[in-house]
PDB file of N, CA and C in Angstrom:
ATOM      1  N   UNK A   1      58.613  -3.238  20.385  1.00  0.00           N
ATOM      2  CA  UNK A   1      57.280  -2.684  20.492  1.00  0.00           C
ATOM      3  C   UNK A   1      57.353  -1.272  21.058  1.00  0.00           C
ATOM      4  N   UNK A   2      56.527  -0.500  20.657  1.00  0.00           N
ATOM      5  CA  UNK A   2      55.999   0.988  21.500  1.00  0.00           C
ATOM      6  C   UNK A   2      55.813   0.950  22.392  1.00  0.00           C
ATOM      7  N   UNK A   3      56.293   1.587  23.358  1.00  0.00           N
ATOM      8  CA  UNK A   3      56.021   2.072  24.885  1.00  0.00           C
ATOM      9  C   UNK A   3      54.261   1.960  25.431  1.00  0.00           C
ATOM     10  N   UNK A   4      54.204   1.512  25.710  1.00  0.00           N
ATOM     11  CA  UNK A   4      52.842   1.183  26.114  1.00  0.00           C
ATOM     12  C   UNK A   4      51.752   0.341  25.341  1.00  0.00           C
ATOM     13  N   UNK A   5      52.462  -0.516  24.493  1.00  0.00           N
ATOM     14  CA  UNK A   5      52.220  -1.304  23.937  1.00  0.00           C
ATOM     15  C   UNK A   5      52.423  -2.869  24.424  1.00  0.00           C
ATOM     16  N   UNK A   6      51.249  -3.955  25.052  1.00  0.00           N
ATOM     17  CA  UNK A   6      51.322  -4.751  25.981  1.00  0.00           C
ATOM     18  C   UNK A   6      51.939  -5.980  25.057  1.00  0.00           C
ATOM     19  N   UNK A   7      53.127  -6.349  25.896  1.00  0.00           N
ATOM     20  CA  UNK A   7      53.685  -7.540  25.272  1.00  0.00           C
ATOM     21  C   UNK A   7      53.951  -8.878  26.470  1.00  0.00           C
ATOM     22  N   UNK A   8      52.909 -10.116  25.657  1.00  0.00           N
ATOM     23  CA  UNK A   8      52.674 -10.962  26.770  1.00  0.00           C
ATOM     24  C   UNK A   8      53.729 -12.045  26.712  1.00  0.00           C
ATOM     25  N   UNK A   9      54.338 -12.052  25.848  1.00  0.00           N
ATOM     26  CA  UNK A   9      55.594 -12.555  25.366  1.00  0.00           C
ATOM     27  C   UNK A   9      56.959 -12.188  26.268  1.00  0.00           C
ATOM     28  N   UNK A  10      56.856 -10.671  26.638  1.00  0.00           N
ATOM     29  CA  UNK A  10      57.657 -10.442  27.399  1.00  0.00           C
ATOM     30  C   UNK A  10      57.571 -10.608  28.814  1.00  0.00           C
ATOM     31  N   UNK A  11      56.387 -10.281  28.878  1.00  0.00           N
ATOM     32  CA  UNK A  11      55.887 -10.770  30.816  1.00  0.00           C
ATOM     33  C   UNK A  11      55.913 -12.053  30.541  1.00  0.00           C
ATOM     34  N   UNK A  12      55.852 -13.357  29.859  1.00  0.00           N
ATOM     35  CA  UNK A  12      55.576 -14.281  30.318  1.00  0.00           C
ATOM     36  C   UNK A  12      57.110 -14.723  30.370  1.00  0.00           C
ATOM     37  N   UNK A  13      58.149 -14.053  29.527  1.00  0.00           N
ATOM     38  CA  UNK A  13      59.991 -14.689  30.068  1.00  0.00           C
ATOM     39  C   UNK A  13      59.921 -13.531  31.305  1.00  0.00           C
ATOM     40  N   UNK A  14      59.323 -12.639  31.424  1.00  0.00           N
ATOM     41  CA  UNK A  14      59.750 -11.803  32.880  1.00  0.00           C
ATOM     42  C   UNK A  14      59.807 -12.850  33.785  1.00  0.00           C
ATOM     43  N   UNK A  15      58.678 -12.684  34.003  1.00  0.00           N
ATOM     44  CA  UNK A  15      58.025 -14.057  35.383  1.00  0.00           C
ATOM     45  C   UNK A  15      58.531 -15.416  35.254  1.00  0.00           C
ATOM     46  N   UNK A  16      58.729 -16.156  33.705  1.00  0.00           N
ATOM     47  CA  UNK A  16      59.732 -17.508  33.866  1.00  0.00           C
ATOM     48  C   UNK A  16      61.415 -16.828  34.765  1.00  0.00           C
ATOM     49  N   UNK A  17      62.192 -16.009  34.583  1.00  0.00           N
ATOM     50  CA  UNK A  17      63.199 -15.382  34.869  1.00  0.00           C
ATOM     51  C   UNK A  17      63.036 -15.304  35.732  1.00  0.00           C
ATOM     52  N   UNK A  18      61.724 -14.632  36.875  1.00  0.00           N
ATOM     53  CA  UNK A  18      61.812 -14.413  38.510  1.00  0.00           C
ATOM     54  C   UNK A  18      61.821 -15.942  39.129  1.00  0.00           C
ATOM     55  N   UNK A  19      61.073 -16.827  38.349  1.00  0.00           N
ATOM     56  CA  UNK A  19      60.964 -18.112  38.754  1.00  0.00           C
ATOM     57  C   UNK A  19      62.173 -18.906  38.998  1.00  0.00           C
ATOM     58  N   UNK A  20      63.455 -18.379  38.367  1.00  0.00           N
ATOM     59  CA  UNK A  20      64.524 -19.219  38.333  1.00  0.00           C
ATOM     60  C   UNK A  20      65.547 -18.582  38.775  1.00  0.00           C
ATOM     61  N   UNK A  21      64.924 -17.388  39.720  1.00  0.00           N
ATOM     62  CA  UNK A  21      65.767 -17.005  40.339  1.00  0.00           C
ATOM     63  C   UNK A  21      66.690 -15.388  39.892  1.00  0.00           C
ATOM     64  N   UNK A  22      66.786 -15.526  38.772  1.00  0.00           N
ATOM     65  CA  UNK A  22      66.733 -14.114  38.185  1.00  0.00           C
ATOM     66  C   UNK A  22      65.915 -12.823  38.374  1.00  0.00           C
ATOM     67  N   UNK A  23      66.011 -12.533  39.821  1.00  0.00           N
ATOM     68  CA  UNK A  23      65.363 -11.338  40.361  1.00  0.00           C
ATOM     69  C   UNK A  23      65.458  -9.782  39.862  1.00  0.00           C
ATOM     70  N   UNK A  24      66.539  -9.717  39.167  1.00  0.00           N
ATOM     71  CA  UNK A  24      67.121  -8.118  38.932  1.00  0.00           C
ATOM     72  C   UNK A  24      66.528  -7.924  37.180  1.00  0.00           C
ATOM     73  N   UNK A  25      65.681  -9.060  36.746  1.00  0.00           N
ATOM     74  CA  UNK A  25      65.538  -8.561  35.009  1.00  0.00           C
ATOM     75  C   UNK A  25      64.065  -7.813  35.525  1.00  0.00           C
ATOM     76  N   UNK A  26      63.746  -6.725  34.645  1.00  0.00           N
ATOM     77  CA  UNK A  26      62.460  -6.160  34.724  1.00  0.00           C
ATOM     78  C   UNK A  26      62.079  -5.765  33.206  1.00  0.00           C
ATOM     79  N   UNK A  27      60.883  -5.534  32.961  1.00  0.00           N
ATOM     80  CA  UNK A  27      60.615  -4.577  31.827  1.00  0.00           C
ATOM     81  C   UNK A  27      61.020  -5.297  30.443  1.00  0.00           C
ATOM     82  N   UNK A  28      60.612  -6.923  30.384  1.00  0.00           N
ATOM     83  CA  UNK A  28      61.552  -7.499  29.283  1.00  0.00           C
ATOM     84  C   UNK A  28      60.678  -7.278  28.147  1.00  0.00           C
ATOM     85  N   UNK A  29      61.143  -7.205  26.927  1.00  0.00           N
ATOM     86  CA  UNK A  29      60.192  -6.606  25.805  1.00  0.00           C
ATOM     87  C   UNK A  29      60.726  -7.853  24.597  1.00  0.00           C
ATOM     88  N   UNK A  30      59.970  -8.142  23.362  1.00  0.00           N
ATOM     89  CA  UNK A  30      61.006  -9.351  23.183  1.00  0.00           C
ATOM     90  C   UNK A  30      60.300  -8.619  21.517  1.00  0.00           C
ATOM     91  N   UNK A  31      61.000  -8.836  21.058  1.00  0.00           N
ATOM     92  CA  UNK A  31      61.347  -7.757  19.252  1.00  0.00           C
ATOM     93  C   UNK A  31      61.820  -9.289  18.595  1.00  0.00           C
ATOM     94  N   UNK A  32      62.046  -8.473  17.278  1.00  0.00           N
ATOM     95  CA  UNK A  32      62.718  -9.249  16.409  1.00  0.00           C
ATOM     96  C   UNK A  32      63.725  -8.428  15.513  1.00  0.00           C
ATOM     97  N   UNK A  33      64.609  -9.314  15.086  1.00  0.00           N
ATOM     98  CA  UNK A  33      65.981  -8.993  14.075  1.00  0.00           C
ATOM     99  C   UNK A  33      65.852  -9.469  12.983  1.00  0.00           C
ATOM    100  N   UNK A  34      66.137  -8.564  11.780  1.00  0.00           N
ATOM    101  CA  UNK A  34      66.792  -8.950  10.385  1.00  0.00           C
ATOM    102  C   UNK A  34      67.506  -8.425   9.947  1.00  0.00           C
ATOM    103  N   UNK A  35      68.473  -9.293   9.051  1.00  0.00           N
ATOM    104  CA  UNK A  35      69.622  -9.074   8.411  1.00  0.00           C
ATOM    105  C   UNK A  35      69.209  -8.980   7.126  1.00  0.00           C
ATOM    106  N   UNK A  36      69.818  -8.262   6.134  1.00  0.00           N
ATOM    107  CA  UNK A  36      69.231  -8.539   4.757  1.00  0.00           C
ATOM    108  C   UNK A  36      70.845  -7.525   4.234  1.00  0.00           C
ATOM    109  N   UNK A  37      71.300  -8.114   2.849  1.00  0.00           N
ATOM    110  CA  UNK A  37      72.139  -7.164   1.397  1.00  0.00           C
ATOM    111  C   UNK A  37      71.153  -6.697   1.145  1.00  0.00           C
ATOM    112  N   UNK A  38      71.644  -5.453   0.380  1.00  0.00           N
ATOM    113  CA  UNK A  38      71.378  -4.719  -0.696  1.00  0.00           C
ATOM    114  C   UNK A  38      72.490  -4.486  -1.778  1.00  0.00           C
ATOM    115  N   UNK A  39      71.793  -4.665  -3.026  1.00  0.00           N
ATOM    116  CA  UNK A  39      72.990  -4.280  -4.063  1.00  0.00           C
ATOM    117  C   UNK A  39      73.142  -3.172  -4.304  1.00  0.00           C
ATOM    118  N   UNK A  40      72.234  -1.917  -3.776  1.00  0.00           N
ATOM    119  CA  UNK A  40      72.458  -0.442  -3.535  1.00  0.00           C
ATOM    120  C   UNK A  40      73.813  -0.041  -3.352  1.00  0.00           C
ATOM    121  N   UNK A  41      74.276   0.660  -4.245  1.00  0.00           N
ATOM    122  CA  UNK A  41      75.976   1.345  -3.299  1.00  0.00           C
ATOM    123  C   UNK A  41      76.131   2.763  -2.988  1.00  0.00           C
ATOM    124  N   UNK A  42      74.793   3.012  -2.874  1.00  0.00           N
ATOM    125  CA  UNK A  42      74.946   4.860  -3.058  1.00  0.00           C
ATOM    126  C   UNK A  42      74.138   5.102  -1.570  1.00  0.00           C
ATOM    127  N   UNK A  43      74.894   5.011  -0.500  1.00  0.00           N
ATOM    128  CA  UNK A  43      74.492   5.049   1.153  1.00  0.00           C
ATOM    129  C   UNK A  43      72.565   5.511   1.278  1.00  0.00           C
ATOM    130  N   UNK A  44      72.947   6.904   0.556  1.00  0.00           N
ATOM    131  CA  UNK A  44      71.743   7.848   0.710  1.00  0.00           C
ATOM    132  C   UNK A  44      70.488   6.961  -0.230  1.00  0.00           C
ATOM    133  N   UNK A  45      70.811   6.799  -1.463  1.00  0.00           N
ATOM    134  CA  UNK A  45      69.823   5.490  -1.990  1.00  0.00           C
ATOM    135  C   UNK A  45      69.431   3.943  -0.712  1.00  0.00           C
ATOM    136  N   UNK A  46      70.345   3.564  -0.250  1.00  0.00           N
ATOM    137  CA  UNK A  46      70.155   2.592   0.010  1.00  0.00           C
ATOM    138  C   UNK A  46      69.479   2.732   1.374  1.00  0.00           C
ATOM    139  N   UNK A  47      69.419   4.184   2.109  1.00  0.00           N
ATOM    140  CA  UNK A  47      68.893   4.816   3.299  1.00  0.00           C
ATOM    141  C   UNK A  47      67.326   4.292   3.204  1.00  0.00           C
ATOM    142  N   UNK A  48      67.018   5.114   1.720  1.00  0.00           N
ATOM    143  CA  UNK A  48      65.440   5.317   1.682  1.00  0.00           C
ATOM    144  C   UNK A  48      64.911   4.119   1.096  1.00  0.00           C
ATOM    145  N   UNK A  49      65.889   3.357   0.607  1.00  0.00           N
ATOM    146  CA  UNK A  49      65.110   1.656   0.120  1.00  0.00           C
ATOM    147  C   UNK A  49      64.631   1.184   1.696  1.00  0.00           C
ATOM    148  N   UNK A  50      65.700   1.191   2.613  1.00  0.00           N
ATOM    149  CA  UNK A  50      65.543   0.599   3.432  1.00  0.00           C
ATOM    150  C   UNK A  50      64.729   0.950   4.566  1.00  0.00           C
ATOM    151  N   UNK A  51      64.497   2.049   4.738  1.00  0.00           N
ATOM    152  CA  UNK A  51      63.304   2.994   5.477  1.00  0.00           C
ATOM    153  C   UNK A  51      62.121   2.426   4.873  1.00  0.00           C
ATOM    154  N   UNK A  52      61.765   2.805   3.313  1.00  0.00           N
ATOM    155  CA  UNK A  52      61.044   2.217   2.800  1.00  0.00           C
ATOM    156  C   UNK A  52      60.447   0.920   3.306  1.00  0.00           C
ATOM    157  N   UNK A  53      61.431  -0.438   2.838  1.00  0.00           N
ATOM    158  CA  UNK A  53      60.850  -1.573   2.734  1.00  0.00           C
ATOM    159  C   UNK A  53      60.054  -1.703   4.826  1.00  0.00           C
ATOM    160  N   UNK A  54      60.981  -1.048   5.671  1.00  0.00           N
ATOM    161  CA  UNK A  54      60.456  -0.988   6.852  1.00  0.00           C
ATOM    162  C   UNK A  54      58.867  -0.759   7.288  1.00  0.00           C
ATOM    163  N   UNK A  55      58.847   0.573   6.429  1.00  0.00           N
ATOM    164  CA  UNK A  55      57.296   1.558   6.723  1.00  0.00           C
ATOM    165  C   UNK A  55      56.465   0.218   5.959  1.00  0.00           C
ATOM    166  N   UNK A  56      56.834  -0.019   4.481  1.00  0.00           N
ATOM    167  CA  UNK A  56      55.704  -0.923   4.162  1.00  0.00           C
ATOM    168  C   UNK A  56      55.597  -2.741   4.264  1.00  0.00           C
ATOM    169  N   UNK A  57      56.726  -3.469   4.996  1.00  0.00           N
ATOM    170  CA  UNK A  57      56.516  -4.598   5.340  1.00  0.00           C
ATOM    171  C   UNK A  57      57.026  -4.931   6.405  1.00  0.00           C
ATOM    172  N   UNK A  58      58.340  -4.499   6.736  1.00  0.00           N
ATOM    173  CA  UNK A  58      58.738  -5.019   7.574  1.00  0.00           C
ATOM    174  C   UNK A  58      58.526  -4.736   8.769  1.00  0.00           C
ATOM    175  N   UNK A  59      57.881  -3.663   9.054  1.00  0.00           N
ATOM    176  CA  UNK A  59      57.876  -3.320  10.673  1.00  0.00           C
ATOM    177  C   UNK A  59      56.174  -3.162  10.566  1.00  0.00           C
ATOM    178  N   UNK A  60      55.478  -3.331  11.607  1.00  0.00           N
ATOM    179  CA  UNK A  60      54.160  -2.531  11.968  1.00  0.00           C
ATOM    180  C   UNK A  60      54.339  -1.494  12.896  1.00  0.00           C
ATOM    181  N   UNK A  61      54.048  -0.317  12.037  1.00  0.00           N
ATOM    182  CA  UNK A  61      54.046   0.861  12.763  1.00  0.00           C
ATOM    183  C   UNK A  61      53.565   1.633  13.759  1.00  0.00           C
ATOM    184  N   UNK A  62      52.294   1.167  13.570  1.00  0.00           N
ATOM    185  CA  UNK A  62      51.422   1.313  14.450  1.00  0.00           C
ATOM    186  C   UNK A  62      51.986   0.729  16.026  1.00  0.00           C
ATOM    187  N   UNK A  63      52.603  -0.517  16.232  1.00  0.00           N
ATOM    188  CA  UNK A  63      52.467  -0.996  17.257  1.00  0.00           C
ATOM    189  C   UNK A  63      54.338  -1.058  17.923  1.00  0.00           C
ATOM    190  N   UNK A  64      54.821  -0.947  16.526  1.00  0.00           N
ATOM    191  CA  UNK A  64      56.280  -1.413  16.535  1.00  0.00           C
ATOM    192  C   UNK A  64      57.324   0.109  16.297  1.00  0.00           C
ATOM    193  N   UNK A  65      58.808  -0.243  17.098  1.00  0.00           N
ATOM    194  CA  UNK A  65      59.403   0.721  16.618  1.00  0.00           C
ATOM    195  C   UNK A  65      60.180   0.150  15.612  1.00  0.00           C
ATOM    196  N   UNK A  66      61.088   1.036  15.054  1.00  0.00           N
ATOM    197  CA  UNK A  66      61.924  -0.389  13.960  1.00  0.00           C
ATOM    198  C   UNK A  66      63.301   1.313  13.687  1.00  0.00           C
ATOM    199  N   UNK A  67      64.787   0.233  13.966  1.00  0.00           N
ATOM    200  CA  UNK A  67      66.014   0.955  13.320  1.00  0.00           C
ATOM    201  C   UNK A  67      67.036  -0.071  12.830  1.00  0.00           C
ATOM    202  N   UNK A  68      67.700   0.745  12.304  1.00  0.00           N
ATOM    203  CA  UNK A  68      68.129   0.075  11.007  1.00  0.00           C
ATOM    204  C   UNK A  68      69.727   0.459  10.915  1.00  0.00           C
ATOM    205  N   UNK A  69      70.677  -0.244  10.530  1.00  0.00           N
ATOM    206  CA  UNK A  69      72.202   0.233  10.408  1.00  0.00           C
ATOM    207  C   UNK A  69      72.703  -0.184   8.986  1.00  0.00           C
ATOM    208  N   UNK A  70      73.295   0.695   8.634  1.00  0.00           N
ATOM    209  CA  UNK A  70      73.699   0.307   7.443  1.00  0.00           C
ATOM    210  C   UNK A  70      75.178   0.034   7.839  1.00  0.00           C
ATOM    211  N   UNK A  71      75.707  -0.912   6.783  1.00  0.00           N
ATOM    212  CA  UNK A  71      77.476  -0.915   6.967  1.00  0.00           C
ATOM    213  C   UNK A  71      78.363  -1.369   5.704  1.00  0.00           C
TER     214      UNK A  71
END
């Protein structure tokens, strides 16, 4: 999520974590991961598919940050 963007998901493992004793976690933010192929083999093609599919489904922009590795 964006910096100043309220995530209750993350305060609510903050505070389970202080509860169990885990005093030193702060600031927990809780995201998500995907993995996905592409049959793209041309790096710079497969850059802007994947920027792409980000801006229009996979990430919300507005609220979310979103990066990406190719390999």
């Amino acid at each position: 999520l964006k910096q100043g963007i309220l995530d209750p998901q993350g305060k609510a493992i903050e505070h389970a974590l202080e509860t169990l004793g885990f005093k030193s976690a702060s600031n927990v933010r809780v995201g998500k991961y995907l993995e996905l192929d592409l049959k793209e083999t041309d790096k710079a093609k497969a850059e802007v598919e994947v920027k792409s599919m980000c801006e229009k489904l996979l990430a919300n922009t507005i609220i979310e940050e979103y990066r990406y590795e190719l390999s």
